[in-house]
N, C-alpha and C. Protein backbone atom coordinates (compact mmCIF):
# COMPACT_ATOMS: atom_id res chain seq x y z
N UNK A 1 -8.26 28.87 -19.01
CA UNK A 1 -7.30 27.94 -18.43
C UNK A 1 -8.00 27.14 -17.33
N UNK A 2 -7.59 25.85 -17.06
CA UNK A 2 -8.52 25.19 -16.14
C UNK A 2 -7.63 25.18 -15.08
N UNK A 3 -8.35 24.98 -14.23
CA UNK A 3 -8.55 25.23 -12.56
C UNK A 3 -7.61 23.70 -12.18
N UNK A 4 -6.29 24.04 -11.53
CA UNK A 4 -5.76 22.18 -11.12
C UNK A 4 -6.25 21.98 -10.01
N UNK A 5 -6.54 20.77 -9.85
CA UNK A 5 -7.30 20.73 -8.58
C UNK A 5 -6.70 20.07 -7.37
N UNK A 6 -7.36 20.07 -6.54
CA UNK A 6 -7.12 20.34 -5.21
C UNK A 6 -6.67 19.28 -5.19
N UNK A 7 -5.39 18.82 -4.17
CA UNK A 7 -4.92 17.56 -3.16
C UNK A 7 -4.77 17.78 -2.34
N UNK A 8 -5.63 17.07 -1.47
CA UNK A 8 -5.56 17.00 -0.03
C UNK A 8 -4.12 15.45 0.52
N UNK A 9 -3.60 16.58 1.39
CA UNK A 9 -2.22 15.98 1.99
C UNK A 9 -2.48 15.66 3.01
N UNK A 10 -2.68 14.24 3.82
CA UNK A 10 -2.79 13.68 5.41
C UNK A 10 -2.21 13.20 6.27
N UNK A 11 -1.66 13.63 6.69
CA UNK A 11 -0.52 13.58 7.60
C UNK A 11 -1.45 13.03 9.41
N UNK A 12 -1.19 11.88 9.95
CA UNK A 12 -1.20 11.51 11.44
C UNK A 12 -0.62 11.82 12.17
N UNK A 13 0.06 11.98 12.99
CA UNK A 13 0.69 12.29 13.76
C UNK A 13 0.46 11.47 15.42
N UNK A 14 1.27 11.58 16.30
CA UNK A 14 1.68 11.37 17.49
C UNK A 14 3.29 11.14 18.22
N UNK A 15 3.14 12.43 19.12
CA UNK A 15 4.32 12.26 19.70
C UNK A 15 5.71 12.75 18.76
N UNK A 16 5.03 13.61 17.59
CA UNK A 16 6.17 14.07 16.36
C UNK A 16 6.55 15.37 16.41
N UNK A 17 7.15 15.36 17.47
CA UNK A 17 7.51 16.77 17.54
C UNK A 17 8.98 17.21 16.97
N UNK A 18 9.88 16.23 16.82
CA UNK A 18 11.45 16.07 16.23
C UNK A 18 11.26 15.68 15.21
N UNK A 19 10.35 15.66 14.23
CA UNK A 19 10.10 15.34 12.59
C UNK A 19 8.66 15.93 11.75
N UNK A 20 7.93 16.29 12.62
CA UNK A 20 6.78 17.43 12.10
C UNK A 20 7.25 18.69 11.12
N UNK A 21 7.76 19.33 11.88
CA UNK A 21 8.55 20.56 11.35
C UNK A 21 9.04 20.36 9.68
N UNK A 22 10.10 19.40 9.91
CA UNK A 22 10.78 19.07 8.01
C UNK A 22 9.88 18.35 7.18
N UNK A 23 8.98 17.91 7.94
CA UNK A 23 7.51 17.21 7.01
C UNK A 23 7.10 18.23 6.64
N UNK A 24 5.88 19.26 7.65
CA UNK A 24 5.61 20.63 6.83
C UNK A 24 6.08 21.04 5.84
N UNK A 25 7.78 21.42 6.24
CA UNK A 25 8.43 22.17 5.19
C UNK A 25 8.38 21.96 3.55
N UNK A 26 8.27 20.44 3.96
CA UNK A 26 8.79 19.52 2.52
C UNK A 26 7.53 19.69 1.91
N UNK A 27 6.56 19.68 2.12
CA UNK A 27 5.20 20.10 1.79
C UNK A 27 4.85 21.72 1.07
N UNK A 28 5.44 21.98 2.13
CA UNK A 28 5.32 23.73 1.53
C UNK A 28 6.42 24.21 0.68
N UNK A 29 7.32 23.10 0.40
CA UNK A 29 8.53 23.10 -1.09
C UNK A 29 8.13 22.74 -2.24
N UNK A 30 6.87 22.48 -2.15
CA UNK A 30 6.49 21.49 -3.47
C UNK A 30 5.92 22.89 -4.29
N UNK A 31 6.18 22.59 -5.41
CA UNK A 31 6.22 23.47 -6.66
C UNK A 31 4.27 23.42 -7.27
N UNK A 32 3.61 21.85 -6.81
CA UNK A 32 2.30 22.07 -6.77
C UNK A 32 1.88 22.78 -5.74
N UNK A 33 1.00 24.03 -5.86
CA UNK A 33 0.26 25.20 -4.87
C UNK A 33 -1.26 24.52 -4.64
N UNK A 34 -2.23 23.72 -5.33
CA UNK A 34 -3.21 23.71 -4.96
C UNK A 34 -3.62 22.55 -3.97
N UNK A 35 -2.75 22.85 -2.72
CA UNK A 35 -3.60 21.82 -1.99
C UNK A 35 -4.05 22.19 -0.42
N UNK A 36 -4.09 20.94 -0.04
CA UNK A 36 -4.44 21.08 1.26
C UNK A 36 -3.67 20.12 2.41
N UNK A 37 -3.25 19.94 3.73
CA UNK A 37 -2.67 19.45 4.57
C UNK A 37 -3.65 19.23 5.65
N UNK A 38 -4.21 17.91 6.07
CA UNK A 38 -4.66 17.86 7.32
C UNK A 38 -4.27 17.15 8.03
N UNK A 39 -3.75 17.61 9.50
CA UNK A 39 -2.69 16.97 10.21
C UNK A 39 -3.61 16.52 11.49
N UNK A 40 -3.87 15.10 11.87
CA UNK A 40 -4.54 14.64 12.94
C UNK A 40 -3.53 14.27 14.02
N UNK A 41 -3.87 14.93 15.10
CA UNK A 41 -2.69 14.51 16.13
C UNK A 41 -3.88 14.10 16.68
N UNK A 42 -3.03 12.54 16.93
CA UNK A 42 -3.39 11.31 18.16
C UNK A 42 -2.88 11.27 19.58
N UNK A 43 -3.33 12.91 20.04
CA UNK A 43 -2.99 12.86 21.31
C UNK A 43 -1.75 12.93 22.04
N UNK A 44 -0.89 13.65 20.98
CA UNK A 44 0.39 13.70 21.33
C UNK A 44 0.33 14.60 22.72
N UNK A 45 1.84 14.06 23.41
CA UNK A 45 2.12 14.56 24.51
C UNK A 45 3.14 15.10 24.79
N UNK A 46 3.31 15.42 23.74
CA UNK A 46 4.76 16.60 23.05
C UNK A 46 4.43 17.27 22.97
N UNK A 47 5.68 18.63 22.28
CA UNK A 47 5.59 19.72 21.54
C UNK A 47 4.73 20.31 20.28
N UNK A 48 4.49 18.47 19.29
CA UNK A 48 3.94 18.50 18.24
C UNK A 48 2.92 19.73 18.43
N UNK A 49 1.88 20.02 18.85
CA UNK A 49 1.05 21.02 18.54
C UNK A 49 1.99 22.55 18.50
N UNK A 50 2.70 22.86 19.13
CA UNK A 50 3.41 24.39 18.98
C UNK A 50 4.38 24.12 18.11
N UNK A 51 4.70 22.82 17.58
CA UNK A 51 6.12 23.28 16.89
C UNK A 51 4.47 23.46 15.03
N UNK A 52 3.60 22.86 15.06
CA UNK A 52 2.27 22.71 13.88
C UNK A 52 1.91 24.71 14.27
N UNK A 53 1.67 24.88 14.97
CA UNK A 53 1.39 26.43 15.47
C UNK A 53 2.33 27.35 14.84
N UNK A 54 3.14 26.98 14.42
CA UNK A 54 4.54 27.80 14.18
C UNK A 54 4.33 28.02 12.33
N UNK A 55 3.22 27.43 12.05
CA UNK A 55 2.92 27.30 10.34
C UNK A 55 1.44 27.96 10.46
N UNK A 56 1.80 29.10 9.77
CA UNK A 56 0.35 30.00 9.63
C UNK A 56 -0.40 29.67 8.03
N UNK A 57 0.18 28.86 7.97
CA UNK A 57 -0.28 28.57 5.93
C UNK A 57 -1.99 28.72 6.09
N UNK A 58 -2.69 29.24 5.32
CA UNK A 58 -4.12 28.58 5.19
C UNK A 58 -4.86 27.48 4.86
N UNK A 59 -3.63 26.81 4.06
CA UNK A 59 -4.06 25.68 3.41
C UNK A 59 -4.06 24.56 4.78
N UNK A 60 -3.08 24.80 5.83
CA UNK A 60 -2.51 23.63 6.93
C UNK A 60 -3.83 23.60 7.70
N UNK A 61 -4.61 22.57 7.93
CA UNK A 61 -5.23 22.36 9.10
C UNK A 61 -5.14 21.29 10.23
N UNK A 62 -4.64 21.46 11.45
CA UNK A 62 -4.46 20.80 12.34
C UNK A 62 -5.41 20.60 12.88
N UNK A 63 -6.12 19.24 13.57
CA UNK A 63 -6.97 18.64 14.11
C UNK A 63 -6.83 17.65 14.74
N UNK A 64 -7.24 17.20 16.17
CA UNK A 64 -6.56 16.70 17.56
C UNK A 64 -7.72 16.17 17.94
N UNK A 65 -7.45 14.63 17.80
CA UNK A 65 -8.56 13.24 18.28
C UNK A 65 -9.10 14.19 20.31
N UNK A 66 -9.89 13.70 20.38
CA UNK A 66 -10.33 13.65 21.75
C UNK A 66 -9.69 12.64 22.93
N UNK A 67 -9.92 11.61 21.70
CA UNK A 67 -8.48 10.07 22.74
C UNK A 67 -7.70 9.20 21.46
N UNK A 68 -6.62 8.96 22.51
CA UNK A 68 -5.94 8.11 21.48
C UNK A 68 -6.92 6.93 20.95
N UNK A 69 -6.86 6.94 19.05
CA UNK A 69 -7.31 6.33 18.54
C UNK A 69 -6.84 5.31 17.34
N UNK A 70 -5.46 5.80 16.97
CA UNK A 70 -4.73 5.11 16.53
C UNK A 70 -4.51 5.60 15.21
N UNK A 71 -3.95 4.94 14.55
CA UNK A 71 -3.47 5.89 13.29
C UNK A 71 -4.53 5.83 12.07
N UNK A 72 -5.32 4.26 12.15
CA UNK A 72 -6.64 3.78 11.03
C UNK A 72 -7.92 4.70 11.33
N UNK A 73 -7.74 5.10 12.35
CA UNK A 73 -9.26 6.34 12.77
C UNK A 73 -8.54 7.23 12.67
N UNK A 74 -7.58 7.60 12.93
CA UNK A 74 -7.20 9.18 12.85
C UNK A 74 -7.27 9.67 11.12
N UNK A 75 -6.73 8.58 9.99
CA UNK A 75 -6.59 8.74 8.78
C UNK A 75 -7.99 8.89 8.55
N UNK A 76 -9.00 8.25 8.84
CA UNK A 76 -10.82 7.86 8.44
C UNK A 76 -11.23 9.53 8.91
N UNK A 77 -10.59 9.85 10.02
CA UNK A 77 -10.83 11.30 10.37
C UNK A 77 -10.86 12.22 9.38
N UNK A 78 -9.51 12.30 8.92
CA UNK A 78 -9.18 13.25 8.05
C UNK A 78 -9.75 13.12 6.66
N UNK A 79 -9.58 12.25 6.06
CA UNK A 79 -10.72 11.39 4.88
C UNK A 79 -11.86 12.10 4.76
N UNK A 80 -12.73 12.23 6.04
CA UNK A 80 -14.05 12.70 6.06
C UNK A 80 -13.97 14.39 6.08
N UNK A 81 -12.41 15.08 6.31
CA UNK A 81 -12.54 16.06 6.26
C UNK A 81 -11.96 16.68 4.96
N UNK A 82 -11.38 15.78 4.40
CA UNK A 82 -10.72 16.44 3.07
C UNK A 82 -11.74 16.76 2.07
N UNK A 83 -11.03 17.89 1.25
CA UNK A 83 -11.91 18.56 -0.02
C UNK A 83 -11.16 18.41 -0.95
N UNK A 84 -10.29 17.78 -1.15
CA UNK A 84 -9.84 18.02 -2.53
C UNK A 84 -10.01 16.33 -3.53
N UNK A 85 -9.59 16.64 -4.49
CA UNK A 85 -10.21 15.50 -5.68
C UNK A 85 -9.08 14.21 -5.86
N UNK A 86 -8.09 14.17 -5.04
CA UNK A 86 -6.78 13.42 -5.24
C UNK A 86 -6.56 13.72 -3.09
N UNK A 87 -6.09 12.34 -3.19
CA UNK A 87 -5.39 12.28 -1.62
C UNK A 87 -3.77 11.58 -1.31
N UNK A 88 -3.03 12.19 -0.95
CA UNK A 88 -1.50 11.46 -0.62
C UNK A 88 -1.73 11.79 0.81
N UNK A 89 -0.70 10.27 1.30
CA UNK A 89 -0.82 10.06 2.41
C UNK A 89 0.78 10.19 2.73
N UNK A 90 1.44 11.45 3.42
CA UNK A 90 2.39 11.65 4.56
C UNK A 90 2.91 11.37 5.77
N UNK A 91 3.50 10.77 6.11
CA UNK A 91 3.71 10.13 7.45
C UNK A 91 4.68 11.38 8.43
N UNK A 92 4.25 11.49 9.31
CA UNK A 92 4.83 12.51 10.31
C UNK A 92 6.39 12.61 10.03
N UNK A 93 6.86 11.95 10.13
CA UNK A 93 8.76 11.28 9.83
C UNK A 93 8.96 11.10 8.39
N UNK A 94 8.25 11.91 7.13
CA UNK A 94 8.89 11.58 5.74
C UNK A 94 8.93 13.00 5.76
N UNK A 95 9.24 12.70 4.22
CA UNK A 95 9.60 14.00 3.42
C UNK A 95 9.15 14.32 2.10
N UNK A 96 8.83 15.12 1.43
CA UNK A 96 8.70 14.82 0.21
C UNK A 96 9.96 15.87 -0.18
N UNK A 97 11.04 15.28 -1.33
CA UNK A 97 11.84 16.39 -2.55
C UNK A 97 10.84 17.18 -3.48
């Protein structure tokens, strides 16, 4: 049986601390298992990092610019960190059904 492969999920972030949470979720509802989530926070000055802390998944990796850089470097960020063979792009405030 072959191996489905990996999608990496990229999510930006800043200042999403009242819509992070049901993004995750909606992510971790999806009926596809092989992927990955990398969430770049742009320096938020919220909650966003503890309410992202609150998701022990292995697949989730959170990663936090040094300075605000905006959302076109934060995505180029994650880009360079993804492994999987397919990429969707999540916005902090969506959802996926």
């Amino acid at each position: 049986m072959l191996e489905k492969p990996l999608i990496t999920v990229i999510t930006v972030c800043f200042n999403s601390a009242k819509t992070i949470e049901i993004t995750l979720k909606s992510v971790l509802a999806q009926t596809y298992e092989n992927w990955e989530l990398i969430i770049v926070d742009d320096c938020s000055t919220d909650d966003t990092d503890s309410i992202v802390g609150q998701f022990s998944d292995k697949r989730i990796r959170y990663l936090k610019n040094e300075k605000n850089s905006g959302a076109a470097i934060s995505r180029n960020y994650a880009l360079r960190e993804a492994k999987g063979r397919w990429i969707a792009f999540l916005d902090s405030d969506d959802l996926w059904l």
